[in-house]
Protein backbone atom coordinates (compact mmCIF):
# COMPACT_ATOMS: atom_id res chain seq x y z
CA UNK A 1 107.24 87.09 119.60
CA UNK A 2 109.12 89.64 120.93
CA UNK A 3 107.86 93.24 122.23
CA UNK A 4 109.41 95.95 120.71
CA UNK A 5 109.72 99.08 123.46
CA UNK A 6 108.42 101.38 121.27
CA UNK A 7 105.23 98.71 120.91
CA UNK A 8 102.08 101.02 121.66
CA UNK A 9 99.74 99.96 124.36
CA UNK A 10 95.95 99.39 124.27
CA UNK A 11 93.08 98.93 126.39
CA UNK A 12 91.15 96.70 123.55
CA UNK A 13 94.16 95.15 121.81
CA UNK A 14 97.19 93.23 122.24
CA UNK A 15 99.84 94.03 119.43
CA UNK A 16 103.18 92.59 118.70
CA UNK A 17 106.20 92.67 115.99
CA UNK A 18 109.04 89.58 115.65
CA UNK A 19 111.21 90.95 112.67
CA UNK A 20 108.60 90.58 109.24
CA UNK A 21 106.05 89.62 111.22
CA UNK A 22 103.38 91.38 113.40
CA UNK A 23 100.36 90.45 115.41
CA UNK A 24 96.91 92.30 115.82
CA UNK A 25 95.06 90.77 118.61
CA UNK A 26 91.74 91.63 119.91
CA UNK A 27 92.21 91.05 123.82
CA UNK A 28 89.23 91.22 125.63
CA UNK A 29 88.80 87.15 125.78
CA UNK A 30 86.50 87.21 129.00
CA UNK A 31 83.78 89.51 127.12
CA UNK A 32 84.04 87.49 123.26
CA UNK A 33 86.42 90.09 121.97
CA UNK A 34 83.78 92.73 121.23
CA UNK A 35 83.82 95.68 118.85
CA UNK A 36 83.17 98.52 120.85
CA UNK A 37 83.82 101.92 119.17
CA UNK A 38 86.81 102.21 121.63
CA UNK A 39 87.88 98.76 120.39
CA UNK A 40 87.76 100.00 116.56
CA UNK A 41 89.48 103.46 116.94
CA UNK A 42 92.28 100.77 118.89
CA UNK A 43 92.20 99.15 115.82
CA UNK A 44 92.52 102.25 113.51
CA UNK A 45 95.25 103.64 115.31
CA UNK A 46 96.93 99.93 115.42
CA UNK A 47 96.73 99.50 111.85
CA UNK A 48 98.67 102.90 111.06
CA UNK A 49 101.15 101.74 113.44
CA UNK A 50 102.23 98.46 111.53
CA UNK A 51 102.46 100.64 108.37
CA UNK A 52 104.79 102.73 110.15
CA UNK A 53 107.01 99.69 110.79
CA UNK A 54 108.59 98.85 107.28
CA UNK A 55 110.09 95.78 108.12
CA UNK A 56 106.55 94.30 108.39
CA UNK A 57 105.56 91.63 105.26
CA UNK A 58 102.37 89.72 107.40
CA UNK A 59 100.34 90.74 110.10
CA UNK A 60 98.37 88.04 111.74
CA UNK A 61 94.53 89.30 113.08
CA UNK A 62 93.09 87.19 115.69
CA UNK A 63 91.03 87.02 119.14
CA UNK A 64 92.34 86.02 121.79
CA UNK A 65 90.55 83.11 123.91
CA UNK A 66 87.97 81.12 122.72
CA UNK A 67 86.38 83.65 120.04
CA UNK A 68 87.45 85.75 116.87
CA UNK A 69 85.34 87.99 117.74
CA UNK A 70 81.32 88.19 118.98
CA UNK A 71 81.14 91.28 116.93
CA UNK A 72 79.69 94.76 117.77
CA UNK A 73 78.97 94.90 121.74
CA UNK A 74 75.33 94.23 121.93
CA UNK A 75 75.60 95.56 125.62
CA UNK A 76 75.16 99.20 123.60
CA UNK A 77 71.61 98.62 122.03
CA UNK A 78 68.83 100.11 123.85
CA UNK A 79 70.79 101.76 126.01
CA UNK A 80 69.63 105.65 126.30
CA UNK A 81 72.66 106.44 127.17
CA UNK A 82 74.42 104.28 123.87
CA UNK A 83 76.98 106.43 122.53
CA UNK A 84 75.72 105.02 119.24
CA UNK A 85 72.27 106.65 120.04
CA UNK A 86 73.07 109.59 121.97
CA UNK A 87 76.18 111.57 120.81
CA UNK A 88 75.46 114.79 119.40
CA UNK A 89 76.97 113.58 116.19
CA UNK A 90 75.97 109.69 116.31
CA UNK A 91 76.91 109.56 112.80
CA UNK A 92 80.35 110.07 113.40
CA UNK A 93 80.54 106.64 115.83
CA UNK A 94 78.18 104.96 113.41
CA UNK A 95 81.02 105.39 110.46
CA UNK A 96 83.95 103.75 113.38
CA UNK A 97 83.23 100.42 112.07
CA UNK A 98 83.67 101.57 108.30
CA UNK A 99 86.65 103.32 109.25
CA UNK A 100 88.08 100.23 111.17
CA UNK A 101 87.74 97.66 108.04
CA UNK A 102 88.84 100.46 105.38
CA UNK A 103 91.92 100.51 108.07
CA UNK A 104 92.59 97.28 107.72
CA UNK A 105 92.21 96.48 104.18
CA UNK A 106 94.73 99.72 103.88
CA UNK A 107 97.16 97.88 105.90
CA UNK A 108 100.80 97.48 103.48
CA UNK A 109 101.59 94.25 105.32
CA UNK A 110 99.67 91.09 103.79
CA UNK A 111 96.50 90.33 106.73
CA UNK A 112 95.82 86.76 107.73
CA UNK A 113 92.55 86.67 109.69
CA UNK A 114 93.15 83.51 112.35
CA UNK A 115 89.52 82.63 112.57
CA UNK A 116 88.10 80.22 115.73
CA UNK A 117 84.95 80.06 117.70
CA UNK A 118 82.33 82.46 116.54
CA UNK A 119 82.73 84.90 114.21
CA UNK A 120 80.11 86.96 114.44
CA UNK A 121 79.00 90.34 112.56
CA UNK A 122 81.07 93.05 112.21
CA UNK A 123 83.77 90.30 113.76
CA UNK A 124 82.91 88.80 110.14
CA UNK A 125 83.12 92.60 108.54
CA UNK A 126 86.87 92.48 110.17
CA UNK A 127 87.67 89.17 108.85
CA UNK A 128 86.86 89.93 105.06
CA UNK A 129 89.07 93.09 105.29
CA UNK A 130 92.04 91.19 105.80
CA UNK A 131 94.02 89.33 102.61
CA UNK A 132 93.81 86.09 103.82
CA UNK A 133 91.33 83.99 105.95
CA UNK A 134 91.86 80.19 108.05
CA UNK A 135 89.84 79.07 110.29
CA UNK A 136 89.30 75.99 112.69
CA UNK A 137 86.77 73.64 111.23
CA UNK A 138 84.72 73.89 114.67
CA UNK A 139 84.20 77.74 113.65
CA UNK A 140 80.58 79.42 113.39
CA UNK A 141 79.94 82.24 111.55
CA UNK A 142 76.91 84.14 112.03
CA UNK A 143 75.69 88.33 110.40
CA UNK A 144 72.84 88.71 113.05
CA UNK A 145 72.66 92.30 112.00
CA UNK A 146 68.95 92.18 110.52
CA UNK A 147 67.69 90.42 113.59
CA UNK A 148 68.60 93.42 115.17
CA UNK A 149 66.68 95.34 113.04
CA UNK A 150 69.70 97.77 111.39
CA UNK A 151 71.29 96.62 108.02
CA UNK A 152 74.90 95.15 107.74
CA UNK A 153 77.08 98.36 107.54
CA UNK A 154 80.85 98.88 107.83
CA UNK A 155 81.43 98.03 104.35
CA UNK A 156 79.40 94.21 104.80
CA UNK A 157 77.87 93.91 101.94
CA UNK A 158 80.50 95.25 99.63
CA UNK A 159 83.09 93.20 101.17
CA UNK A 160 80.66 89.53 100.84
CA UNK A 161 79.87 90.12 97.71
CA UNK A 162 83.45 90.66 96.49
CA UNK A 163 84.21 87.42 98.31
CA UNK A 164 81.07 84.99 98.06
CA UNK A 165 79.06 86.76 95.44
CA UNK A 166 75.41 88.50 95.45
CA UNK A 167 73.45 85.50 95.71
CA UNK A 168 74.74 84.34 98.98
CA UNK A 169 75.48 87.28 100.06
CA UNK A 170 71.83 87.70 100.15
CA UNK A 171 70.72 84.82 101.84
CA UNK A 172 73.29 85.20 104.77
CA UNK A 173 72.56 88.67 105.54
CA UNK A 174 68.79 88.25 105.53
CA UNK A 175 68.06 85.05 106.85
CA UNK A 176 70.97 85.67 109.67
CA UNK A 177 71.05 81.75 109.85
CA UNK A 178 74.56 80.78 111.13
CA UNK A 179 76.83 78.52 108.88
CA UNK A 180 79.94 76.81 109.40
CA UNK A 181 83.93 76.64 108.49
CA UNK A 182 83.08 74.25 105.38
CA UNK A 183 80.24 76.04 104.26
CA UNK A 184 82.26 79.16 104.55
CA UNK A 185 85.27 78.04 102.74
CA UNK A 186 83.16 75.85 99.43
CA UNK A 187 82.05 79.80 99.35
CA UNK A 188 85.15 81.27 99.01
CA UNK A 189 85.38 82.86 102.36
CA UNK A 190 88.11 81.07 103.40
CA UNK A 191 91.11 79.66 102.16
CA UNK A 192 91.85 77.12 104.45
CA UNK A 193 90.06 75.51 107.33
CA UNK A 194 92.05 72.76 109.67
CA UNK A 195 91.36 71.01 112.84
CA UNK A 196 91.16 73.52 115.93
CA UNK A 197 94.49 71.85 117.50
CA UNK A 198 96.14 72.53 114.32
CA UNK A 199 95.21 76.31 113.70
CA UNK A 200 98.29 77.58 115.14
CA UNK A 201 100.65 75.34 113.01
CA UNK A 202 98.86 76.17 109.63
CA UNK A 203 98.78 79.67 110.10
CA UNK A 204 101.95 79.59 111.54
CA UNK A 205 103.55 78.14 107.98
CA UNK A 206 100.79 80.25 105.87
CA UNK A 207 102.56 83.56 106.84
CA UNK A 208 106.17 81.70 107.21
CA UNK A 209 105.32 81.13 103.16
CA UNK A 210 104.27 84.32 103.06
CA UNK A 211 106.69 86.33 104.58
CA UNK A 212 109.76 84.23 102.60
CA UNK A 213 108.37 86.24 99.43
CA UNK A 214 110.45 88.87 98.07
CA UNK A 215 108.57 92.57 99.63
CA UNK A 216 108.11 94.03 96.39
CA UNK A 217 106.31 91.21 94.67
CA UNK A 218 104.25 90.10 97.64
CA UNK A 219 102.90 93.47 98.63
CA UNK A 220 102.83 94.97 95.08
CA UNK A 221 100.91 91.64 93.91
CA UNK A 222 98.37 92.58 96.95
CA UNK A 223 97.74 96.32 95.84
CA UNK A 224 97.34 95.23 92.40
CA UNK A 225 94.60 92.50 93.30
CA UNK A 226 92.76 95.07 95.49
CA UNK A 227 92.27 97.89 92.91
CA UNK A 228 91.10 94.91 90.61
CA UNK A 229 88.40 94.16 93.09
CA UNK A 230 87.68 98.45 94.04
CA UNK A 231 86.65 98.26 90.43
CA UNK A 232 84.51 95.86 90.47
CA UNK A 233 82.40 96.10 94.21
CA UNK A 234 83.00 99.71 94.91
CA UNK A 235 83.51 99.96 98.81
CA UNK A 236 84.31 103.33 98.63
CA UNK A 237 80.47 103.73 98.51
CA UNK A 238 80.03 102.48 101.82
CA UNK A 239 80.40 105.98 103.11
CA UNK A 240 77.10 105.75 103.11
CA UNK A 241 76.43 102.87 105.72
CA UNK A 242 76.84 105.39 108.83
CA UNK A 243 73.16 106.92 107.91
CA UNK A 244 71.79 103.74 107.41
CA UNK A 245 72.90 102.22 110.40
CA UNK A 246 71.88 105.54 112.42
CA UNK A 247 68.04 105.18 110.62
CA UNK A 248 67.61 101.64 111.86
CA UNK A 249 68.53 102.19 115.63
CA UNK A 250 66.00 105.00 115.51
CA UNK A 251 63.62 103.25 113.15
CA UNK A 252 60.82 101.65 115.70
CA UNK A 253 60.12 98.53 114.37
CA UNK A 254 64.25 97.76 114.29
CA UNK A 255 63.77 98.42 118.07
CA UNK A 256 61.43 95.65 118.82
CA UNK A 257 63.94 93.35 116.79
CA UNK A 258 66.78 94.85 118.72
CA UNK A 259 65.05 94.06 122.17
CA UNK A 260 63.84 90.49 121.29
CA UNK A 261 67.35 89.50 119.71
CA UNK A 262 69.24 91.31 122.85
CA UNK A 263 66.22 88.79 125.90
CA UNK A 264 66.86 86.03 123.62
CA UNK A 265 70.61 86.15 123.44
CA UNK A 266 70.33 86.60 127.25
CA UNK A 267 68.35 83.51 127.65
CA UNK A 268 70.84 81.72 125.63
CA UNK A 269 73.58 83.10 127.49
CA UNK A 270 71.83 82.08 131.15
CA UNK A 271 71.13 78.66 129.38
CA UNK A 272 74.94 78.24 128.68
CA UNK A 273 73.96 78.24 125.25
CA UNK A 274 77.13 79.27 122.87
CA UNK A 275 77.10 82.87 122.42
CA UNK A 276 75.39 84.47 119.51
């Protein structure tokens, strides 16, 4: 793809247009693609960006490297000096996350999530905001979020349920156990999972597909579909998920998890264990 000049840079995010369609790339390959609040205000501002551009029928979100994305950057728990513990308004950068998947799902242009590696947490919050999800069969997804002793926030639980149901939703999100591509798309997750050498190719020709629609009827057909599905999960209530999140970093037990999930992932990590 081309760059346009007027292309905005960012520290977190790689982002591109070719004539209908656009790119939104999380670039930080060498650390998993983490969500760091700077990452998800990158991802705010990137999103209002492609709306600007009207040309735009399909945006394509991905990681680069070897990862979607390893989800929020554990490197901030139990850190004193976590912004997510210690601003004077920590409620504020609890709510980023929110604000980032509301972002996306907002997005006029029709959002294929690219999905390889792990896809972990709020990596898995970002995927279920976009329209469309395909994945490489060798992907593991993973909501580790209880192990850390703080709910699934940023609009989670909302988002699952609207796309796997309440059952599942459930067992995922309190068991943490990781699953894989076919699991994930027998749930509904996904709508397509293909070999990782072919993941380029099929999402390549999904958005091709996509992007031959007529405007109108593709993104009016998309609008329509998601006030359908406001209706029926209400994410607009996940205004709420800030304070929760906020009560479970300061909630002691929650800190015990956070610290035993945070040496073990360590061990794993010096083991050469995959991440997450």
């Amino acid at each position: 793809m081309m760059t346009n000049p007027a292309t905005p840079s960012f520290a977190h995010l790689e982002v591109r247009i070719d004539g209908e369609l656009g790119v939104l790339a999380l670039n930080r390959p060498e650390k998993l693609n983490p969500l760091s609040t700077a990452a998800m205000e990158e991802i705010i501002v990137a999103a209002r960006w492609f709306d600007s551009e009207s040309a735009v029928k399909v945006v394509t979100v991905q990681g680069n490297g070897r990862v979607f994305s390893a989800g929020a950057d554990t490197t901030a728990f139990g850190s004193t000096s976590s912004s997510l513990v210690s601003q004077r308004n920590p409620r504020d950068d609890a709510d980023t996350g929110r604000r980032m998947a509301d972002a996306v799902e907002a997005m006029r242009a029709v959002t294929v999530a690219r999905i390889q590696g792990w896809c972990v947490g709020g990596g898995l919050v970002l995927a279920a905001a976009c329209d469309l999800r395909v994945a490489a069969a060798d992907t593991t997804f993973s909501i580790p979020e209880v192990d850390l002793g703080i709910p699934l926030a940023w609009g989670g639980i909302p988002r699952l349920v609207r796309e796997i149901g309440p059952a599942l939703t459930k067992e995922l999100v309190m068991t943490c156990r990781p699953f894989g591509a076919d699991e994930a798309l027998r749930a509904g997750f996904l709508n397509r999972v293909v070999p990782t050498e072919d993941l380029d190719a099929e999402v390549g020709r999904l958005v091709a597909q996509l992007a031959s629609k007529s405007t109108y009827a593709l993104l009016s057909t998309k609008r329509h579909v998601n006030a359908v599905t406001a209706q029926m999960v209400g994410i607009d209530r996940a205004w709420a998920d800030a304070d929760s999140l906020v009560a479970g970093l300061r909630d002691p037990e929650g800190r015990e998890k956070q610290a035993a999930y945070i040496t073990a992932l360590a061990q794993r990590r010096a083991n050469s264990a995959p991440d997450k």
